[in-house]
Protein backbone atom coordinates (compact mmCIF):
# COMPACT_ATOMS: atom_id res chain seq x y z
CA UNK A 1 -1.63 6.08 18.95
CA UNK A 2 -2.70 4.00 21.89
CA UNK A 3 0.50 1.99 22.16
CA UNK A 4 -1.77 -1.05 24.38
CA UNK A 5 -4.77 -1.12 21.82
CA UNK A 6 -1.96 -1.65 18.99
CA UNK A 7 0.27 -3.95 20.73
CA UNK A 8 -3.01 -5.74 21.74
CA UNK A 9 -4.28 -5.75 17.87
CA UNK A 10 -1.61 -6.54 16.23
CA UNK A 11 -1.25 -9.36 14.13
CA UNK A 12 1.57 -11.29 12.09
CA UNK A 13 0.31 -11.07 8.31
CA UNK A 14 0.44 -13.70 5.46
CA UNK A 15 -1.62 -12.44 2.73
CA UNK A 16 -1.81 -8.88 1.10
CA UNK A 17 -3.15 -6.46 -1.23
CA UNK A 18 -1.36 -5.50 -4.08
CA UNK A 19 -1.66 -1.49 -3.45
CA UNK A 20 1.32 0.24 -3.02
CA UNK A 21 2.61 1.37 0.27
CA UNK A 22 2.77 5.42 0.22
CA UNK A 23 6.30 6.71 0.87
CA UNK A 24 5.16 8.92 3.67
CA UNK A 25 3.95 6.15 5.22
CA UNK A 26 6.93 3.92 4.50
CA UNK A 27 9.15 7.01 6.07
CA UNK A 28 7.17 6.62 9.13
CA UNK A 29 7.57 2.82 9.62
CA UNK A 30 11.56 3.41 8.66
CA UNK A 31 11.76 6.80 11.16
CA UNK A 32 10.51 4.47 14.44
CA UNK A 33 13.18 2.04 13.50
CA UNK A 34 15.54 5.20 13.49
CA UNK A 35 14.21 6.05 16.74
CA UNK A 36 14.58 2.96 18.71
CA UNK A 37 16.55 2.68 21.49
CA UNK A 38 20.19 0.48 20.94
CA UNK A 39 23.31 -0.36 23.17
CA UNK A 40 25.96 2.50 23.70
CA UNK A 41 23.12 4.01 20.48
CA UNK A 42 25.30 2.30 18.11
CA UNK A 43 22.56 1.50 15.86
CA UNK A 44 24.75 -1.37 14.65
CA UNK A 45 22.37 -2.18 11.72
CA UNK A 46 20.60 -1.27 8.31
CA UNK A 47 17.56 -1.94 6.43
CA UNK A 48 16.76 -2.48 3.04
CA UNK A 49 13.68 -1.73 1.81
CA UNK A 50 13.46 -3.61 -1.27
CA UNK A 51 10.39 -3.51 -3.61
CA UNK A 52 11.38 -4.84 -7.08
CA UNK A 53 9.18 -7.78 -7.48
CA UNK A 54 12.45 -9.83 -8.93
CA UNK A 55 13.78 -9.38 -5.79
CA UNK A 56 11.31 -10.46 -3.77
CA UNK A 57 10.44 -13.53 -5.64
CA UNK A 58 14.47 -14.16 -4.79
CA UNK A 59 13.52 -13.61 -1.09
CA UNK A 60 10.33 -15.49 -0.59
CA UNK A 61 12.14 -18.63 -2.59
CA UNK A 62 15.64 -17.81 -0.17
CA UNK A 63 12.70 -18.00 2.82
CA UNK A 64 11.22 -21.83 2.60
CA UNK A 65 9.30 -20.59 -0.15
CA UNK A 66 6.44 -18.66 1.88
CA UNK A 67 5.39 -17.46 -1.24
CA UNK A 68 2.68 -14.19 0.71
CA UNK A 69 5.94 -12.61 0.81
CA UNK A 70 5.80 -11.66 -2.79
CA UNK A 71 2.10 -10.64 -2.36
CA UNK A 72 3.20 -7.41 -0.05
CA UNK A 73 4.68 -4.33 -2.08
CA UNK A 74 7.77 -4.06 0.21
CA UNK A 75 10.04 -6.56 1.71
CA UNK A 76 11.74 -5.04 4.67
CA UNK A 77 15.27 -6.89 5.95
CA UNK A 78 17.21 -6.31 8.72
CA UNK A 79 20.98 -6.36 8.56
CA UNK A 80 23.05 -6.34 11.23
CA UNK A 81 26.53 -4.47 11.00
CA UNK A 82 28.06 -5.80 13.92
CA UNK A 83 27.04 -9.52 15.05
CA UNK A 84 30.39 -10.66 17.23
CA UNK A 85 29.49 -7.39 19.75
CA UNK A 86 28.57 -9.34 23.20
CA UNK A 87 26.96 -7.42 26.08
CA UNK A 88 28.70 -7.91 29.44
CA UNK A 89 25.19 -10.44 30.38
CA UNK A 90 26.58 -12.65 27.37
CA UNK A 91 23.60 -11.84 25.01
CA UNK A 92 24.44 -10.89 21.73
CA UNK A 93 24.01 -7.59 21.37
CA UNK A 94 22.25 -7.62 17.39
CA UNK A 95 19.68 -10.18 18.72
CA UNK A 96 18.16 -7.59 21.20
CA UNK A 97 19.23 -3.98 19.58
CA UNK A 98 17.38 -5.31 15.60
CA UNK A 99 14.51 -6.68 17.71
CA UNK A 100 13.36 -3.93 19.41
CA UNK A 101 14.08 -1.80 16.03
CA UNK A 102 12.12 -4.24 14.26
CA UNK A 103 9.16 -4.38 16.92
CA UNK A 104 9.29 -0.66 16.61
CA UNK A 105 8.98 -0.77 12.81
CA UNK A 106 6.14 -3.48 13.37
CA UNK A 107 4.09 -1.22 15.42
CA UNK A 108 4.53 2.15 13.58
CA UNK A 109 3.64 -0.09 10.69
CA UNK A 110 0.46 -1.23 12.78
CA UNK A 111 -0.54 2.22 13.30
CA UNK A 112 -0.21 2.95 9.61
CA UNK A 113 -3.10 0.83 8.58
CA UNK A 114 -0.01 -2.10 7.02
CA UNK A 115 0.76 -5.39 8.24
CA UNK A 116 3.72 -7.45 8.70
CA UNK A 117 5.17 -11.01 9.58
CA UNK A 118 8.88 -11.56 11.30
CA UNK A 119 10.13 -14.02 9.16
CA UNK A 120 12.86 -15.76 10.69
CA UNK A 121 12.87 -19.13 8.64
CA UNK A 122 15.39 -18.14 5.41
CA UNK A 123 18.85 -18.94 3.78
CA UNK A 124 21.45 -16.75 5.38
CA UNK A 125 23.63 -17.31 2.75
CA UNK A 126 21.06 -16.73 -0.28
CA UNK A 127 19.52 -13.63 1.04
CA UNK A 128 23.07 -12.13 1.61
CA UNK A 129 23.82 -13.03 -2.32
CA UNK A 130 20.56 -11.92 -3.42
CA UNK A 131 21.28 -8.37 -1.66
CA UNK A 132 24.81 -8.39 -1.76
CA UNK A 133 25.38 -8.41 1.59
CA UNK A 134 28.97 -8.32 2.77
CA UNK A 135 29.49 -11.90 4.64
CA UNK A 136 30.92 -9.94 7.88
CA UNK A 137 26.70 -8.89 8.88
CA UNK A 138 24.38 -11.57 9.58
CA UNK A 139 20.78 -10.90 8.43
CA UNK A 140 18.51 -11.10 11.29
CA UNK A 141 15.01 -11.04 9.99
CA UNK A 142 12.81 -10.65 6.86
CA UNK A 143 9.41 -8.64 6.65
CA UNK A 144 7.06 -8.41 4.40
CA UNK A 145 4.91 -4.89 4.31
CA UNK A 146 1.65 -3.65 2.96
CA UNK A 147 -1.89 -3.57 3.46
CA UNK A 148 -3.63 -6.65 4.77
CA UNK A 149 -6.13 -8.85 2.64
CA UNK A 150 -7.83 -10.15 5.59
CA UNK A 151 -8.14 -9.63 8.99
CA UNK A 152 -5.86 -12.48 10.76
CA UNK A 153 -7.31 -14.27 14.08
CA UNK A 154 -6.75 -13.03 17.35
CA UNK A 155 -3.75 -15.72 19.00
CA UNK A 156 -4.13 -16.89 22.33
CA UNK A 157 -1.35 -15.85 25.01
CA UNK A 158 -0.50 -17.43 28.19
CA UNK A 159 -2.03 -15.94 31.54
CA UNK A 160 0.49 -13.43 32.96
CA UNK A 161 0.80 -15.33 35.99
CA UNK A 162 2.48 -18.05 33.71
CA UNK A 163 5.19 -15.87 32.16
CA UNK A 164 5.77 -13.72 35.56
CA UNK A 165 7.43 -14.24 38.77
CA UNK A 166 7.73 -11.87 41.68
CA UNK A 167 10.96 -11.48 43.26
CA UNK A 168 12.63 -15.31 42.30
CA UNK A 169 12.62 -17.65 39.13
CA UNK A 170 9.92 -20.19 39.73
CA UNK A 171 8.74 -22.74 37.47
């Protein structure tokens, strides 16, 4: 994989086909999650790969209704286990250890020929009941998964010189 070409191609999708997602495939996409970096490698969270299309009606109804989620064979969420852990900086430790798990799922997924889209816009509480998810773990993000039905525009970015400063914060 060319890690630049895939982080440059990448693209958040909302509409799929209905073909299955192979399980080697699926093991791949789950394996990079396993093999993302965490704090103290704690690995404070879980996924569950759900696929019964029940279920994910329940999901894309408990997330504002973005009904493309039930188009894509697998819904992936991510589950943190420990959501009160702070890092000495004050940043909760969940918000950056799922993320890069998730971004690592994302691009394995990428390089599988399947698209995704972080959904962050849901009911805490409902997707917790729907998956019986212990209130103590906060659910951090939703994600659809399967092959694309279109090719999604490329999205602008800022120039680098507007997100990067040398040496001291400058605005």
């Amino acid at each position: 994989m060319d890690v630049h070409q895939a982080i440059k191609n990448r693209r958040s999708v909302r509409s799929y086909k209905s073909d299955l997602v192979p399980e080697d495939k699926l093991a791949r996409v789950l394996e990079a999650a396993r093999m993302a970096p965490s704090a103290h490698n704690d690995q404070d969270y879980k996924f569950i790969v759900v696929k019964n299309p029940e279920t994910r009606k329940q999901l894309a109804d408990a997330s504002r209704s973005q009904e493309f989620i039930t188009q894509a064979p697998v819904v992936i969420v991510a589950v943190s286990l420990n959501p009160e852990a702070i890092m000495s900086s004050g940043v909760p430790t969940y918000a950056v250890d799922v993320a890069i798990a998730i971004d690592h799922i994302m691009l394995q997924a990428w390089e599988e020929g399947l698209g995704t889209c972080w959904i962050g816009a849901f009911s805490q509480d409902r997707v917790k009941e729907i998956l019986s998810i212990p209130d103590k773990y906060k659910v951090v993000a939703l994600f659809p998964l399967g092959y694309p039905a279109d090719s999604p525009e490329t999205k602008t970015r800022k120039e680098l010189k507007e997100i990067v400063c040398q040496e001291t914060f400058n605005e």
